[in-house]
Protein backbone atom coordinates (compact mmCIF):
# COMPACT_ATOMS: atom_id res chain seq x y z
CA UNK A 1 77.95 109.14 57.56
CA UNK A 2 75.32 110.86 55.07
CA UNK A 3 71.59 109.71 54.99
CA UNK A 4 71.01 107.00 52.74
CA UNK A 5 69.65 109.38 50.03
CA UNK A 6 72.52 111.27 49.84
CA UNK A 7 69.67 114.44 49.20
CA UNK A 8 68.50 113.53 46.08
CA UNK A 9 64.99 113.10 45.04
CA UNK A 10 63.65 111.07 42.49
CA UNK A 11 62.46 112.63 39.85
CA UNK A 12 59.23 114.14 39.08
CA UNK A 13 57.82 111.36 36.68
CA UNK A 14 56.57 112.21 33.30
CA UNK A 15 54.12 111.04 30.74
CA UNK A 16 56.61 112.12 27.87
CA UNK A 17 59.40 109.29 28.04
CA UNK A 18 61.12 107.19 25.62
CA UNK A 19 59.31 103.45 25.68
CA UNK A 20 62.39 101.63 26.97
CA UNK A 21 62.58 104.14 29.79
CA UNK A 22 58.80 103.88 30.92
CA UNK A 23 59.20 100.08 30.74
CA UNK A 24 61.52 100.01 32.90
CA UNK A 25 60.47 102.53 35.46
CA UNK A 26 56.82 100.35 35.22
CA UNK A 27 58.81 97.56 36.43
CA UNK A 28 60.98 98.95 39.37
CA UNK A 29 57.28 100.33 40.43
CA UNK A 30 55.81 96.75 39.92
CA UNK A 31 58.31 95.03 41.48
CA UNK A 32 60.23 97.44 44.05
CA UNK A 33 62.38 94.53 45.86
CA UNK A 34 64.06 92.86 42.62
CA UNK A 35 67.65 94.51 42.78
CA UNK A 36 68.22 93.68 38.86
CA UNK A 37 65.05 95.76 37.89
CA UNK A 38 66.78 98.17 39.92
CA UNK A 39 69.73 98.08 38.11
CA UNK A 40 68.83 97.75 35.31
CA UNK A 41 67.01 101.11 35.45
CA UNK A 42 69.99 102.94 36.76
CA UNK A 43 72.23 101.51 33.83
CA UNK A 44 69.77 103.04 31.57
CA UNK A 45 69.78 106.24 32.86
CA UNK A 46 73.76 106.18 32.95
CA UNK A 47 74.37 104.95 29.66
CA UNK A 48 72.60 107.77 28.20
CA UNK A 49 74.41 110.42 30.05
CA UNK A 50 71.60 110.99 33.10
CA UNK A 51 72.96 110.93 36.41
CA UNK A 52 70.54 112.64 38.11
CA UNK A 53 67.82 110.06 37.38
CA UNK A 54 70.35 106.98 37.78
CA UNK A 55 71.64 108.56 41.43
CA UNK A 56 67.51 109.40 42.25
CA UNK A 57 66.86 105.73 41.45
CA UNK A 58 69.69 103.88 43.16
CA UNK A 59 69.30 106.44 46.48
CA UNK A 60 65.43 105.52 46.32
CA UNK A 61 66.46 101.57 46.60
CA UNK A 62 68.90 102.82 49.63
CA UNK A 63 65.94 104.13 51.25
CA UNK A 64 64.46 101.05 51.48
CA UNK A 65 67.82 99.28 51.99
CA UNK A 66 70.72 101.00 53.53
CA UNK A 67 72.19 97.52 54.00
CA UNK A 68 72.64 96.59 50.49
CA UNK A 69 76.72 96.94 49.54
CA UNK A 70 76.82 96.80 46.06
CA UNK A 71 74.04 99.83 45.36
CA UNK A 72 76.37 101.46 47.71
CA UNK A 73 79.27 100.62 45.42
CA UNK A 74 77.14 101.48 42.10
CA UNK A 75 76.16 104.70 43.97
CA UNK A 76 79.85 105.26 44.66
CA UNK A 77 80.85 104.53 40.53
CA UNK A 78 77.78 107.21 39.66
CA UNK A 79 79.77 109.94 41.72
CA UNK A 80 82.74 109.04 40.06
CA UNK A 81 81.48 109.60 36.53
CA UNK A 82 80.02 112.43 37.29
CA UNK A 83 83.06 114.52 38.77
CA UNK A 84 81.64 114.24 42.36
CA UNK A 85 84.59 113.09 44.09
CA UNK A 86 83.22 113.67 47.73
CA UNK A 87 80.20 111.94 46.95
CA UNK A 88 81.57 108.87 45.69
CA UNK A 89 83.94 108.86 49.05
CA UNK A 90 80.83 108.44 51.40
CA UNK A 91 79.28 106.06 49.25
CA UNK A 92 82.22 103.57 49.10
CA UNK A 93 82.71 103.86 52.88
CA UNK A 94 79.11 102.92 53.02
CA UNK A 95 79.90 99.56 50.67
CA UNK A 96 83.08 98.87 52.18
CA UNK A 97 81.68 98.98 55.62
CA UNK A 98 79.09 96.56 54.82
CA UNK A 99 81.19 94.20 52.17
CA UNK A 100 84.87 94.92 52.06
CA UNK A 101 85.10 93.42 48.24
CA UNK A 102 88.93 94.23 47.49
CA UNK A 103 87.36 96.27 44.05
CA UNK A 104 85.70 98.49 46.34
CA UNK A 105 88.59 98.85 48.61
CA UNK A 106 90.95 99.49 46.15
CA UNK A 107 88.66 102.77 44.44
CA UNK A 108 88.17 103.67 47.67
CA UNK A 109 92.01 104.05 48.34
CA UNK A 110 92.08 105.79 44.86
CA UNK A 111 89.82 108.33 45.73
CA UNK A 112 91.74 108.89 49.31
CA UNK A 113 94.98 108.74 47.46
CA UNK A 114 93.89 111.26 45.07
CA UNK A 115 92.38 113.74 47.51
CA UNK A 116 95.85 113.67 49.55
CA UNK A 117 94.12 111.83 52.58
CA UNK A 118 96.68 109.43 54.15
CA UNK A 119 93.69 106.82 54.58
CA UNK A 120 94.93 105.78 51.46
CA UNK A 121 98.05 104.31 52.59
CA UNK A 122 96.76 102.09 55.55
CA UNK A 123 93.84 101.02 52.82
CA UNK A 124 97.20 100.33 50.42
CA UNK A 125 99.03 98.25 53.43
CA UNK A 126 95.84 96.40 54.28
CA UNK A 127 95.49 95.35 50.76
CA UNK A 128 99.24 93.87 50.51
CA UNK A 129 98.75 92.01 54.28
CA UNK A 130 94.97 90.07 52.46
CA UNK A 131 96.57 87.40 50.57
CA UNK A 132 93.19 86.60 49.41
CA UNK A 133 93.00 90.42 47.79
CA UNK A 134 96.06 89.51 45.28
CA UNK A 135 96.24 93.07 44.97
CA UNK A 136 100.10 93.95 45.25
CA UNK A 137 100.24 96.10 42.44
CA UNK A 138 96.96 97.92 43.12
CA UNK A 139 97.86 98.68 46.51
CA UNK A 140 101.65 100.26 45.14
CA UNK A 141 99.79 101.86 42.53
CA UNK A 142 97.70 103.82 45.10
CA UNK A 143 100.83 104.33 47.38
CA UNK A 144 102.29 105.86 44.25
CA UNK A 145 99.02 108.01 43.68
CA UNK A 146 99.03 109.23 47.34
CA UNK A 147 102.99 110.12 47.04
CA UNK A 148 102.65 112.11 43.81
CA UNK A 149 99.23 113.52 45.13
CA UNK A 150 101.47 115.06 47.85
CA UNK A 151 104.55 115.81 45.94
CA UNK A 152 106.71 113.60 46.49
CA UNK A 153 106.97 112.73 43.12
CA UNK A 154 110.44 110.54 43.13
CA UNK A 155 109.42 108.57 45.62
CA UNK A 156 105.94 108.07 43.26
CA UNK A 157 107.83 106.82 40.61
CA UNK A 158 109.61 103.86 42.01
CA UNK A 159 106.45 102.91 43.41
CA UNK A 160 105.08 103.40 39.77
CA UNK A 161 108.09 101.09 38.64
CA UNK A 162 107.44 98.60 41.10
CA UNK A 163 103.98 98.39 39.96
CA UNK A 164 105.06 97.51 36.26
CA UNK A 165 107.73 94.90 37.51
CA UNK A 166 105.02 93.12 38.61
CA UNK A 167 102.92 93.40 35.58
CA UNK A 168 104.16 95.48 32.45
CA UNK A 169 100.77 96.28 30.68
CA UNK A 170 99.26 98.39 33.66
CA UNK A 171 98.88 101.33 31.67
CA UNK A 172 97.41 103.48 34.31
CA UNK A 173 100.90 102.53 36.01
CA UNK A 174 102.70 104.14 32.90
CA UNK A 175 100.35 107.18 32.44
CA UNK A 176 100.79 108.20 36.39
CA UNK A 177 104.72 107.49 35.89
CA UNK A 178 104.41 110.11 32.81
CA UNK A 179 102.76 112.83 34.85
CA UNK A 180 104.90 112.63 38.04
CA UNK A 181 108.26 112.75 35.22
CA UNK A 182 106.46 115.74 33.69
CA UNK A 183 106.09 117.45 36.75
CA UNK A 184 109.21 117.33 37.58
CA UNK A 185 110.42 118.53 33.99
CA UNK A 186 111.66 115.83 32.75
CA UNK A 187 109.43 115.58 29.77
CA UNK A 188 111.85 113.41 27.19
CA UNK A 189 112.07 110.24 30.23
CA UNK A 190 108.05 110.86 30.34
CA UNK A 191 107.76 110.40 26.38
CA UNK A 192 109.71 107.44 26.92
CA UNK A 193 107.73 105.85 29.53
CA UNK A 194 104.25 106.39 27.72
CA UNK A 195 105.99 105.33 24.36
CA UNK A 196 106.16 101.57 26.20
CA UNK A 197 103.10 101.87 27.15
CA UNK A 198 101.25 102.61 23.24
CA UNK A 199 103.42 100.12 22.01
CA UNK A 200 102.18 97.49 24.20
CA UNK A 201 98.28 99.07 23.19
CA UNK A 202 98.50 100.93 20.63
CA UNK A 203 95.01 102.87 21.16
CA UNK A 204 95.72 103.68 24.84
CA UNK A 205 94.68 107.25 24.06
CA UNK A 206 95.21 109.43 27.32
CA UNK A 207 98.73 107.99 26.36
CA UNK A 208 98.93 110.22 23.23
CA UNK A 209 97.36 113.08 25.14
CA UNK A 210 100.20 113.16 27.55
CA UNK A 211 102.91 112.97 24.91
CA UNK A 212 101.17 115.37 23.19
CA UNK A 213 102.00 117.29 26.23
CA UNK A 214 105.50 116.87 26.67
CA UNK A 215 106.03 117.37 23.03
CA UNK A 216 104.56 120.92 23.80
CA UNK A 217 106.73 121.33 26.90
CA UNK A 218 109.86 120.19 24.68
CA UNK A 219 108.40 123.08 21.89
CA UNK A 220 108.27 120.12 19.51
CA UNK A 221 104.48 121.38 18.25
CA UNK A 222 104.23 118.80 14.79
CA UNK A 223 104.65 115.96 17.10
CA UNK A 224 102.81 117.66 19.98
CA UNK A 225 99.28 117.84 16.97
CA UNK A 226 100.27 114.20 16.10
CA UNK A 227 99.77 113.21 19.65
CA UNK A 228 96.37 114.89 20.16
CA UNK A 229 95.19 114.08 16.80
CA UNK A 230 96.09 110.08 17.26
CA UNK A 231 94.06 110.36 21.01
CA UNK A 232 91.14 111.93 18.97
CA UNK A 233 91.87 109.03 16.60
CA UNK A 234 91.17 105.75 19.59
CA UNK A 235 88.50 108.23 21.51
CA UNK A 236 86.92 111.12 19.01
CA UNK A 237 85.15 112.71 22.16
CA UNK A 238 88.40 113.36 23.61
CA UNK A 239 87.67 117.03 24.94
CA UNK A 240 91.38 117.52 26.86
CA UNK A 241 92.91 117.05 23.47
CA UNK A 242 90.57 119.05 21.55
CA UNK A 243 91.28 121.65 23.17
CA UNK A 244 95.20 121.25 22.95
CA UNK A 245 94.39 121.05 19.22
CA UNK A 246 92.63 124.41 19.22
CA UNK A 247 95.00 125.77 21.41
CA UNK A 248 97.31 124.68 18.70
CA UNK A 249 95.39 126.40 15.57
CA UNK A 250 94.01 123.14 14.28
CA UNK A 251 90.89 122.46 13.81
């Protein structure tokens, strides 16, 4: 396993800071043990977009406390926001191995099912066998993940289906079904699956995103720029479908 600061440094500090930030820092410095000062100075930091400062602060608590599971797991959730998928990997290990909380285990098997790693499935069995996890459908869902990860993409999609027989608003359960069917060019079934799902919530936005997709696939461009424009519409910072907008000679 990695060092407990992961490499980073905390940052140099400065005397030009917003007021919220320096009262905050003040108080981590004040009182270095309180874990809510702690985190409340990361959330600050990661609510406005800085991840370098949030990771510096949250690997300067590890430093003092490699035992402590849930900055692991906050460590972990940092990576993942900020495209480091390796990163977040060694930090969830780190949480898991000290507090195997099924939330933890269950992003952790996302991450392994998404990077192809076959960790993923024993993390998906072990999920199903803890009755106290009630995590059937997670635990298909990342069997699903790992399968279309790999490409076996049929085999993905009855685990997909499985997942929504056991509860039919899992939307990230409808948008994995949709890429798996559009991989395998059969964009029309994918447009049908991911029409369930915005009917059942209506702003579920990657939803439109991937229609908008098939309905480029299928050369069906006005319904392809409705797609993208209704994402925009539920999440205006939508970059993916901005660009399939541009790409599409609308501004």
């Amino acid at each position: 396993m990695v060092a407990c600061n992961d490499g980073e440094k905390a940052a140099a500090p400065s005397n030009d800071i917003p007021g919220k930030e320096k009262e905050l820092a003040d108080l981590v410095e004040k009182y270095p043990d309180s874990a809510l000062l702690v985190e409340n100075l990361t959330q600050y930091y990661r609510e406005n977009g800085d991840y370098t400062n949030a990771l510096a602060v949250i690997s300067k608590a590890l430093q003092k406390d490699s035992t402590n599971a849930r900055f692991w797991d906050i460590k972990g959730n940092l990576y993942i926001e900020n495209a480091d998928t390796a990163g977040s990997i060694r930090a969830l290990e780190r949480s898991a191995g000290l507090y195997p909380e099924p939330g933890v285990i269950i992003s952790l098997g996302t991450l392994y099912a998404q990077t192809k790693d076959p960790k993923a499935l024993a993390i998906a069995d072990g999920l199903i066998m803890a009755d106290k996890a009630r995590a059937e459908k997670e635990a298909l869902f990342i069997k699903g993940l790992y399968y279309s990860s790999t490409g076996e993409k049929n085999k993905a999609i009855a685990l997909f289906d499985q997942c929504l027989a056991l509860n039919y608003s899992f939307m990230e359960a409808y948008r994995e079904k949709a890429i798996a069917l559009y991989d395998l060019g059969k964009y029309k079934e994918a447009i049908a699956s991911l029409d369930k799902a915005t009917t059942l919530q209506n702003n579920f936005d990657e939803g439109y995103y991937f229609k908008g997709r098939c309905y480029e696939k299928l050369n069906d461009i006005p319904n392809a720029i409705e797609a993208y424009q209704t994402a925009l519409m539920y999440d205006p910072d939508y970059i993916e479908a901005k660009d399939a907008l541009g790409r599409l000679g609308v501004k």
